[in-house]
PDB file of N, CA and C in Angstrom:
ATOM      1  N   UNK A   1     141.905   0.986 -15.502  1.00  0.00           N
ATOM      2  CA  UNK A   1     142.666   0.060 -14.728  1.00  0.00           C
ATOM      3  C   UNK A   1     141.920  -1.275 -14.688  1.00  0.00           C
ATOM      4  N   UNK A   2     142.443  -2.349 -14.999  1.00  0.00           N
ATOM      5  CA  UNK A   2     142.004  -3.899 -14.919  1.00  0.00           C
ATOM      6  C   UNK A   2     142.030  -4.264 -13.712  1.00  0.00           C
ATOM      7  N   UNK A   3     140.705  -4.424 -12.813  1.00  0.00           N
ATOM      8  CA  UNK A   3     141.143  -5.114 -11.640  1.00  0.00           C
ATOM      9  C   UNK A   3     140.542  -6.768 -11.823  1.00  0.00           C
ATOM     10  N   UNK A   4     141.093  -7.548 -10.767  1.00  0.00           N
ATOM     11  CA  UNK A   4     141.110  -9.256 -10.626  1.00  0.00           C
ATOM     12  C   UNK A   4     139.945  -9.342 -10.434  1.00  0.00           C
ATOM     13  N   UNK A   5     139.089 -10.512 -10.353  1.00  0.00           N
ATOM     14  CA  UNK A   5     137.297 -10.435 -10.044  1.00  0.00           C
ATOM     15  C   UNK A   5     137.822 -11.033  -8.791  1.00  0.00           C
ATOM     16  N   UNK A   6     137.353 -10.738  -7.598  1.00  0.00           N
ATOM     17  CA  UNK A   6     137.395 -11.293  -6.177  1.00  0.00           C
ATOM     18  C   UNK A   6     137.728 -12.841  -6.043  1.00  0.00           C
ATOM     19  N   UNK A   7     136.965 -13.397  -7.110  1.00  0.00           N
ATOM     20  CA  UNK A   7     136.883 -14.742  -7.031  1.00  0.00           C
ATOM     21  C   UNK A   7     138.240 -15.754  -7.618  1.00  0.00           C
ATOM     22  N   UNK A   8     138.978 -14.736  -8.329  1.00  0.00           N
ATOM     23  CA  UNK A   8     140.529 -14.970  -8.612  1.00  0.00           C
ATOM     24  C   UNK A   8     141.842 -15.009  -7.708  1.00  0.00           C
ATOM     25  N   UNK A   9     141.203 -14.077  -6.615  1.00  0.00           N
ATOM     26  CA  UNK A   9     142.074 -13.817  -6.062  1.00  0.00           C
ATOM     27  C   UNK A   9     142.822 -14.840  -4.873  1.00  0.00           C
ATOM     28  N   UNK A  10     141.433 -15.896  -4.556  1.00  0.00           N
ATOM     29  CA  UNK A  10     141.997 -17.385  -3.739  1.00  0.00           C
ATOM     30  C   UNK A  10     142.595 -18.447  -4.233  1.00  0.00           C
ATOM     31  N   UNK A  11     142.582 -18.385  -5.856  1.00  0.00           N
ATOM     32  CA  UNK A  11     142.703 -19.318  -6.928  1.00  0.00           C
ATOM     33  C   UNK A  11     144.677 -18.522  -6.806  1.00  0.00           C
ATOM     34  N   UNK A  12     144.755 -17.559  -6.582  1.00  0.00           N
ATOM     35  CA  UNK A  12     146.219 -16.914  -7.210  1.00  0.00           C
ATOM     36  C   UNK A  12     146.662 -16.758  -6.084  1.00  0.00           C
ATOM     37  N   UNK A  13     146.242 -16.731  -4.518  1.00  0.00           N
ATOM     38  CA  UNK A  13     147.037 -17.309  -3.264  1.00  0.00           C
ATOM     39  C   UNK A  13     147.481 -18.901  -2.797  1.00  0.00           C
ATOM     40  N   UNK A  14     146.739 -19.996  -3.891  1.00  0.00           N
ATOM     41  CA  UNK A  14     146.123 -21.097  -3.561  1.00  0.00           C
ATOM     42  C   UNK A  14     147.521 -21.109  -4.407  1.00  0.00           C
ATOM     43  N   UNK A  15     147.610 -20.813  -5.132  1.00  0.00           N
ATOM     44  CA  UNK A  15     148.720 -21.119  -6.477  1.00  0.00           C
ATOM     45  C   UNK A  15     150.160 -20.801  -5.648  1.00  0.00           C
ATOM     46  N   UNK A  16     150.032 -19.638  -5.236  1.00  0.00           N
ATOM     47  CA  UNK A  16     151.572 -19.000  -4.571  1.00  0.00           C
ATOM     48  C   UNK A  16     151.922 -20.057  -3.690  1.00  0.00           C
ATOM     49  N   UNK A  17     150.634 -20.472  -2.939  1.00  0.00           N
ATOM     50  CA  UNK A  17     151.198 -21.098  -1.315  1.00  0.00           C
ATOM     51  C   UNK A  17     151.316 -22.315  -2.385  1.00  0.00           C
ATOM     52  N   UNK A  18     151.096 -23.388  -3.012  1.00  0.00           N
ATOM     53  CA  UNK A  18     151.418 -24.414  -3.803  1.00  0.00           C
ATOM     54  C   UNK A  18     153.278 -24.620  -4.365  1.00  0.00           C
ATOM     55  N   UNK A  19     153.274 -23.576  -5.385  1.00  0.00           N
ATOM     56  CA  UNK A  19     154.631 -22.899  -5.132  1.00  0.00           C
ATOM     57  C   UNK A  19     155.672 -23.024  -4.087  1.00  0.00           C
ATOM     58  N   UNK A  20     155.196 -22.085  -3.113  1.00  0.00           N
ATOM     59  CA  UNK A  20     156.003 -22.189  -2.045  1.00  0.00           C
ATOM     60  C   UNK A  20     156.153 -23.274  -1.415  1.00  0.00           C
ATOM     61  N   UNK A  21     155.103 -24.059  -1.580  1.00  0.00           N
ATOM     62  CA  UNK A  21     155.065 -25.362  -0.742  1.00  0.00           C
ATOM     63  C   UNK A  21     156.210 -26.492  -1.639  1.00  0.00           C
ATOM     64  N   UNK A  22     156.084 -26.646  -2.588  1.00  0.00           N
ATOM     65  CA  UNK A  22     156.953 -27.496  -3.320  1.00  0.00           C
ATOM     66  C   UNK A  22     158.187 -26.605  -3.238  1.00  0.00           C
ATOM     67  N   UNK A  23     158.599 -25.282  -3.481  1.00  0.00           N
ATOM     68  CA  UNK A  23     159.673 -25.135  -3.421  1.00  0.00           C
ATOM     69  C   UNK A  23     160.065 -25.619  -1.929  1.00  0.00           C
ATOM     70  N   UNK A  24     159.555 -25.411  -0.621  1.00  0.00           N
ATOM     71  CA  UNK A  24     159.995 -25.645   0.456  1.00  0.00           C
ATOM     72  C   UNK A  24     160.546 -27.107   0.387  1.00  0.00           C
ATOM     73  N   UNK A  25     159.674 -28.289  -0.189  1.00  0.00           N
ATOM     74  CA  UNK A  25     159.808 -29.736  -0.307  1.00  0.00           C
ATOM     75  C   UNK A  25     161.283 -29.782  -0.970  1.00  0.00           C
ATOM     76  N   UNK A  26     161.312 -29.242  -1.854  1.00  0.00           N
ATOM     77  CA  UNK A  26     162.561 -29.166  -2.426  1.00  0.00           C
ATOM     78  C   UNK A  26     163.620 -29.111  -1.931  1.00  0.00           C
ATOM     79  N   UNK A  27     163.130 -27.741  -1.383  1.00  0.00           N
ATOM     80  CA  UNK A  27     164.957 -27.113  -0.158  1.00  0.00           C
ATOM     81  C   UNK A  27     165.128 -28.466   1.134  1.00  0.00           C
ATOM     82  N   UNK A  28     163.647 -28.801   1.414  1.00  0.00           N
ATOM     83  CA  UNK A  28     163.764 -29.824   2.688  1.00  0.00           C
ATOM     84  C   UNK A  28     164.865 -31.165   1.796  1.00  0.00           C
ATOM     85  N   UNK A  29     164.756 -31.252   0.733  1.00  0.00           N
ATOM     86  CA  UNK A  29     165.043 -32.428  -0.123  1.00  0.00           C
ATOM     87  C   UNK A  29     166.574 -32.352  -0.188  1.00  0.00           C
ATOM     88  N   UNK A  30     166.688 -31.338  -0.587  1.00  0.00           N
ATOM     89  CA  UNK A  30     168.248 -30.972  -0.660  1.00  0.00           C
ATOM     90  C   UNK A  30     168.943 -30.845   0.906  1.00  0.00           C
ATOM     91  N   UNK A  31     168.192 -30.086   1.872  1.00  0.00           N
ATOM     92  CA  UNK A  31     169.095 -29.980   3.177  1.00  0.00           C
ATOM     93  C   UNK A  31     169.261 -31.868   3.636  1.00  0.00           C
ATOM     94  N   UNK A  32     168.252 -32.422   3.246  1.00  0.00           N
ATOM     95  CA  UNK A  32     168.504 -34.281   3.794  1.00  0.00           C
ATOM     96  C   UNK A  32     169.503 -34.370   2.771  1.00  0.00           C
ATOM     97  N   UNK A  33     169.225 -34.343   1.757  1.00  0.00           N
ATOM     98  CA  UNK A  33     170.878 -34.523   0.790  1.00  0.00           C
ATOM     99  C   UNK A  33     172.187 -34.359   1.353  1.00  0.00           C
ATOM    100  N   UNK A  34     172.078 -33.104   1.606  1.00  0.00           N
ATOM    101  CA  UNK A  34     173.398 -32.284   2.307  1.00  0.00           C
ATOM    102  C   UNK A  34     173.765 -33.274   3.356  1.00  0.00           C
ATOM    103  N   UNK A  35     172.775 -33.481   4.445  1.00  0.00           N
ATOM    104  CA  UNK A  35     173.038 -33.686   5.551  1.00  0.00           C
ATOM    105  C   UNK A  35     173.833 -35.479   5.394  1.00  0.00           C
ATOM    106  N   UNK A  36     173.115 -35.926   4.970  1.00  0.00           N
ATOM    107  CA  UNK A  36     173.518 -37.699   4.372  1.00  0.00           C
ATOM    108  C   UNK A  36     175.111 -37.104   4.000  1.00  0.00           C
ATOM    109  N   UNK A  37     174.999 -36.523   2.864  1.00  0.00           N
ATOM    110  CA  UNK A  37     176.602 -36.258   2.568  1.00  0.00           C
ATOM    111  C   UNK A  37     177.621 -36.047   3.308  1.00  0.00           C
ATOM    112  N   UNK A  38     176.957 -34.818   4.127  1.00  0.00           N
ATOM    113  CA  UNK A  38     177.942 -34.659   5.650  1.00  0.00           C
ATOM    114  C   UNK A  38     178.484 -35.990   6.014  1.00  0.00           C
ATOM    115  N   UNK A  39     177.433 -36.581   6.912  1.00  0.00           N
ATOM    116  CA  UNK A  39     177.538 -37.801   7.531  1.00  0.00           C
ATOM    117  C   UNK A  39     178.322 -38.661   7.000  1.00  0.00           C
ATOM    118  N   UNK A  40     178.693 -38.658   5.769  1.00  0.00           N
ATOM    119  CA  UNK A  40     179.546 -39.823   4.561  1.00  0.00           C
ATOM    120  C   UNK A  40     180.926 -38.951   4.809  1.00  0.00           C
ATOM    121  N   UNK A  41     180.721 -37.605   4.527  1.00  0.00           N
ATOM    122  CA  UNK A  41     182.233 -37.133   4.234  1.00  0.00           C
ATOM    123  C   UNK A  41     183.049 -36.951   5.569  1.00  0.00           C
ATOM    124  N   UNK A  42     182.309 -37.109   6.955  1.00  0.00           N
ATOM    125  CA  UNK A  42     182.912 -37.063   8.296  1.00  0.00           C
ATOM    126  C   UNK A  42     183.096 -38.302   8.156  1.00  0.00           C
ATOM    127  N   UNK A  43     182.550 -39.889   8.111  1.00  0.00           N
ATOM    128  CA  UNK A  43     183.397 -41.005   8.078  1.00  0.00           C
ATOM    129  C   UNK A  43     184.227 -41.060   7.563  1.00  0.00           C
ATOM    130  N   UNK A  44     184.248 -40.483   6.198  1.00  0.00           N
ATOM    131  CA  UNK A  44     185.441 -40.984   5.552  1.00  0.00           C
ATOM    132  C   UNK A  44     186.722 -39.858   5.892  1.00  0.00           C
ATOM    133  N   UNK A  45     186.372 -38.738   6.736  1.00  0.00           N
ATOM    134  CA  UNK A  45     187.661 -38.260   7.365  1.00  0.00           C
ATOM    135  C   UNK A  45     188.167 -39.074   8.582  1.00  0.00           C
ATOM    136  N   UNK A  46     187.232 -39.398   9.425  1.00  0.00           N
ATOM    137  CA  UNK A  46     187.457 -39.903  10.540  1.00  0.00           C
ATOM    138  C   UNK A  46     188.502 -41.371   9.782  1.00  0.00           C
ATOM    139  N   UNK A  47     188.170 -41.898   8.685  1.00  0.00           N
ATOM    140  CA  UNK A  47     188.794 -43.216   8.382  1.00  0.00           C
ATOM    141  C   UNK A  47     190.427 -42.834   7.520  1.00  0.00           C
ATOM    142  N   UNK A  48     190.616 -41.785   7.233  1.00  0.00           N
ATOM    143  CA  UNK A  48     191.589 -41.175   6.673  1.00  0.00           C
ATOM    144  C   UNK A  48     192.593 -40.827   7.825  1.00  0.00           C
ATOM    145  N   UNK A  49     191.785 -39.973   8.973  1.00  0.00           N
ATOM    146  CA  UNK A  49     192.644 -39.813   9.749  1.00  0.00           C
ATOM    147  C   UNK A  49     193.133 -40.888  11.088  1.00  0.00           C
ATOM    148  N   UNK A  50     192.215 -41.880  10.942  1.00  0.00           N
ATOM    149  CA  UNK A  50     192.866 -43.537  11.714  1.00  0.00           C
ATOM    150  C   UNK A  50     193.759 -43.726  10.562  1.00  0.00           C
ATOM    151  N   UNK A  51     193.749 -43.994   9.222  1.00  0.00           N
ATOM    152  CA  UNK A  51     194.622 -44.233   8.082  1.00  0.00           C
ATOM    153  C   UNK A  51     195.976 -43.434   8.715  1.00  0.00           C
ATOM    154  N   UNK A  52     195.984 -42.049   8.381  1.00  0.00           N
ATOM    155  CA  UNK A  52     196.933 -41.363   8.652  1.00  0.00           C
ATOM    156  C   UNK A  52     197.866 -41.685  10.152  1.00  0.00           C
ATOM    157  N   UNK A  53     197.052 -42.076  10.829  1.00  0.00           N
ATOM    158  CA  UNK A  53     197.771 -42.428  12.022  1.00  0.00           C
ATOM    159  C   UNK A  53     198.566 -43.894  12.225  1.00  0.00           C
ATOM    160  N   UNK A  54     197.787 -44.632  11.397  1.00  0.00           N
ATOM    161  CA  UNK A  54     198.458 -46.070  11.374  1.00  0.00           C
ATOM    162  C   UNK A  54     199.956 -45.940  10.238  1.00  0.00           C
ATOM    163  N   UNK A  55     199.631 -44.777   9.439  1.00  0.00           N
ATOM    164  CA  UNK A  55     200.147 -44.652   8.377  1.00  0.00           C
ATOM    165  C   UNK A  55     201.799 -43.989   9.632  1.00  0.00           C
ATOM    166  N   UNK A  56     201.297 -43.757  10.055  1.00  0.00           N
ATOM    167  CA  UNK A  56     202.686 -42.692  11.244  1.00  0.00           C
ATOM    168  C   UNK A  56     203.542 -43.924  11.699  1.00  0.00           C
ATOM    169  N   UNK A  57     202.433 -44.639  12.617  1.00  0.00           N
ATOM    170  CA  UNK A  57     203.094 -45.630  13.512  1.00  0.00           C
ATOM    171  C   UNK A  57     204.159 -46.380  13.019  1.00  0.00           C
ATOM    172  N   UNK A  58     203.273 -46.774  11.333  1.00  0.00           N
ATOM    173  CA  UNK A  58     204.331 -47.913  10.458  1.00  0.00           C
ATOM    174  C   UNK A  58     205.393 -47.202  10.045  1.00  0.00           C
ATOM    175  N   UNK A  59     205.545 -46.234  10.048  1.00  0.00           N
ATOM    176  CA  UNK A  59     206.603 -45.581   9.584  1.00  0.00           C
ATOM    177  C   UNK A  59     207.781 -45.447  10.765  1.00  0.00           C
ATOM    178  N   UNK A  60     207.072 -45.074  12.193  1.00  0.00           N
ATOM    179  CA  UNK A  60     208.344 -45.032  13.132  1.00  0.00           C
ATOM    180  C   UNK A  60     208.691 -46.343  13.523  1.00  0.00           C
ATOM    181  N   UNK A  61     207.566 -47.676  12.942  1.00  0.00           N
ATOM    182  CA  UNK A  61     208.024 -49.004  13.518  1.00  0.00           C
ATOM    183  C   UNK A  61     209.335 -49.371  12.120  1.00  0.00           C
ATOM    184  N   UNK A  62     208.730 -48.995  11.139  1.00  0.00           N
ATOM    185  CA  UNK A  62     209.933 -48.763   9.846  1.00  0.00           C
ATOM    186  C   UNK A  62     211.631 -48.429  10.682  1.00  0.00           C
ATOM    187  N   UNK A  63     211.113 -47.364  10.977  1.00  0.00           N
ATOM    188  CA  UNK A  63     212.394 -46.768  11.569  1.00  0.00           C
ATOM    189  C   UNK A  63     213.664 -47.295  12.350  1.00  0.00           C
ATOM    190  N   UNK A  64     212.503 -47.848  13.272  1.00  0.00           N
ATOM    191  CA  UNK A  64     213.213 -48.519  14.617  1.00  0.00           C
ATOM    192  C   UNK A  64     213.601 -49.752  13.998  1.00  0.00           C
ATOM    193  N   UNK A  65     212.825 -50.503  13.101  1.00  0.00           N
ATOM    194  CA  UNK A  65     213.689 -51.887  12.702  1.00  0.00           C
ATOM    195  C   UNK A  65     214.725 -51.496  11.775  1.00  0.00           C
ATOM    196  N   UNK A  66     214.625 -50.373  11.160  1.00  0.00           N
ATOM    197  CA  UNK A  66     215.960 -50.320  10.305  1.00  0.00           C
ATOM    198  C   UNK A  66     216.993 -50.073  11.364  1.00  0.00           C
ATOM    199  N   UNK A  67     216.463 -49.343  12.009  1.00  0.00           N
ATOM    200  CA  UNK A  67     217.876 -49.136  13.339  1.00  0.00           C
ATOM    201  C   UNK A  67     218.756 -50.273  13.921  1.00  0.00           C
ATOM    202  N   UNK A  68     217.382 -51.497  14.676  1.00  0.00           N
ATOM    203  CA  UNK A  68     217.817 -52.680  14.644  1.00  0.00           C
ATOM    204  C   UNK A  68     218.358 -53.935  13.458  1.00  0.00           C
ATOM    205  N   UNK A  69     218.461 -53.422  12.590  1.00  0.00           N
ATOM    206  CA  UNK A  69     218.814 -54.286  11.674  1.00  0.00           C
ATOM    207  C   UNK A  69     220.339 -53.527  11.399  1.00  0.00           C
ATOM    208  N   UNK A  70     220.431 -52.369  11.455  1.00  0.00           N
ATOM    209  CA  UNK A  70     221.970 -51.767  11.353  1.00  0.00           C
ATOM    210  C   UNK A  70     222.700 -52.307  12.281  1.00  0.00           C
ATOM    211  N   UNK A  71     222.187 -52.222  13.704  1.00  0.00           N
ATOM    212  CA  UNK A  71     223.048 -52.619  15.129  1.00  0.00           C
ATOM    213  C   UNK A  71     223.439 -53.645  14.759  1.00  0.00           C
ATOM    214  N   UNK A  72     222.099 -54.793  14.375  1.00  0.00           N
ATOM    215  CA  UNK A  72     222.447 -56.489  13.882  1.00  0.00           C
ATOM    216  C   UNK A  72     223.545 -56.568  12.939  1.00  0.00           C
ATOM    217  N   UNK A  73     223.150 -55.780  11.475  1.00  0.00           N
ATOM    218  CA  UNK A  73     224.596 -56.298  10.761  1.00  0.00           C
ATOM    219  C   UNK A  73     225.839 -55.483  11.673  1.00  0.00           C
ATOM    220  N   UNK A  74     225.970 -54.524  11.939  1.00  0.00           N
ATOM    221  CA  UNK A  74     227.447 -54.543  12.993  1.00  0.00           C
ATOM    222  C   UNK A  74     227.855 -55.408  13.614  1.00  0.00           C
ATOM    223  N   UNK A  75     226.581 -56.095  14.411  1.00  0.00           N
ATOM    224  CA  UNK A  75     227.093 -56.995  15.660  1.00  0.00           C
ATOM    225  C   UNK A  75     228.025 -58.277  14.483  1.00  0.00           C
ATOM    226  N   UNK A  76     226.895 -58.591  13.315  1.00  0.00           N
ATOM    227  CA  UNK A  76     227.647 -59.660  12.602  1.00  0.00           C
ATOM    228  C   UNK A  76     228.720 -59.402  12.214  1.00  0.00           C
ATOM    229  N   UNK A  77     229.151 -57.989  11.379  1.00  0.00           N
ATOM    230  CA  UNK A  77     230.034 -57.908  10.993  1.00  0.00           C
ATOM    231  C   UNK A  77     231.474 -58.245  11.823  1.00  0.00           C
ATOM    232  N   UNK A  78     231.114 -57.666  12.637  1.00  0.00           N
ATOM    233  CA  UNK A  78     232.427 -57.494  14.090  1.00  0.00           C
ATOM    234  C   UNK A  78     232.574 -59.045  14.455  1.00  0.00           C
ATOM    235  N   UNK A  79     231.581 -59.838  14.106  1.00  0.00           N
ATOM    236  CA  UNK A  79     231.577 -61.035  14.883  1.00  0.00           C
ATOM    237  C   UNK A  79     232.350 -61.739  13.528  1.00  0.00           C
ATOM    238  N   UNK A  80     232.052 -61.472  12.316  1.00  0.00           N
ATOM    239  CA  UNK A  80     232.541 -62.249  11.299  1.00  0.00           C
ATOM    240  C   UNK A  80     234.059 -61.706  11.689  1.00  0.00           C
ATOM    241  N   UNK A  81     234.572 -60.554  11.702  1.00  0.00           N
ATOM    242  CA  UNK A  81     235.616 -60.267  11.708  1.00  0.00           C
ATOM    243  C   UNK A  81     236.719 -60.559  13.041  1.00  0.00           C
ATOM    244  N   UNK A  82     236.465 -60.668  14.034  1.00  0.00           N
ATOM    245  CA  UNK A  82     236.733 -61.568  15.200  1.00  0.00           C
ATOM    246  C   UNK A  82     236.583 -62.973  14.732  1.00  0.00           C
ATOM    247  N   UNK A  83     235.773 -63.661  13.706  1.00  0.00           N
ATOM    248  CA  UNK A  83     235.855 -65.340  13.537  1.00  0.00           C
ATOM    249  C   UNK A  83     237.277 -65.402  12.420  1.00  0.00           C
ATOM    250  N   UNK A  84     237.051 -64.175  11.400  1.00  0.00           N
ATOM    251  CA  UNK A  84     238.722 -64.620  10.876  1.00  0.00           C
ATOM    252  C   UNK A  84     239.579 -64.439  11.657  1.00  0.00           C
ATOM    253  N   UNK A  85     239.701 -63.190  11.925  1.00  0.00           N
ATOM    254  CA  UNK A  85     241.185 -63.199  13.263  1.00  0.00           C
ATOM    255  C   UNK A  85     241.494 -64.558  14.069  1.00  0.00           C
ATOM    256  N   UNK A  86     240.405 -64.942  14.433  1.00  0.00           N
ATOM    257  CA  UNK A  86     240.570 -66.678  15.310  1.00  0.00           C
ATOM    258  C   UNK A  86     241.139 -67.473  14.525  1.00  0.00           C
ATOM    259  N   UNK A  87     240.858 -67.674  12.956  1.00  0.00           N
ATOM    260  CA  UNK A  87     241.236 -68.619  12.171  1.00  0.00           C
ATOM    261  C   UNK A  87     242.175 -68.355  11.333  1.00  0.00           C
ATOM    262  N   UNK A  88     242.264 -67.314  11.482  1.00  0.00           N
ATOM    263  CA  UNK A  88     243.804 -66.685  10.338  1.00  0.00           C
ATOM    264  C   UNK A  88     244.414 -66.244  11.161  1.00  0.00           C
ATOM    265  N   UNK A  89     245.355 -66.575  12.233  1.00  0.00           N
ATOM    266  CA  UNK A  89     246.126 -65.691  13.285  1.00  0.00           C
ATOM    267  C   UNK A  89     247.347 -65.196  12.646  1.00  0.00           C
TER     268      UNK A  89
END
């Protein structure tokens, strides 16, 4: 059986914890990644969903002026048609 000489054996914990240590730097590297991203992809919902809401409003203010613009041409129409009756009796 091959055993390690004693004096290897701090050199090959020194190595693991090195390892581990950069892999940890790494994962720390990536969770700040993540986290930045978060932070970007919640603004840009939060700005989608003010979008979406302005996007509503204009649509029921759409609405209501088409409504008022129907009433209006009636009122004209009726009014044009009451101005011939006056002038063509």
């Amino acid at each position: 059986m091959l055993q390690t000489p004693q004096a290897d054996i701090p050199d090959a914990e020194s190595s693991v914890q090195g390892a581990m240590h950069t892999e940890l730097q790494v994962i720390r590297a990536e969770r700040d990644r993540l986290r930045c991203e978060l932070v970007d992809i919640r603004a840009e919902l939060t700005d989608h969903k003010e979008l979406q809401s302005e996007l509503a409003q204009t649509r029921a203010r759409i609405v209501s002026q088409d409504r008022e613009i129907a009433r209006l041409s009636t009122t004209l129409d009726r009014a044009r048609a009451r101005a011939r009756r006056i002038s063509h009796p």
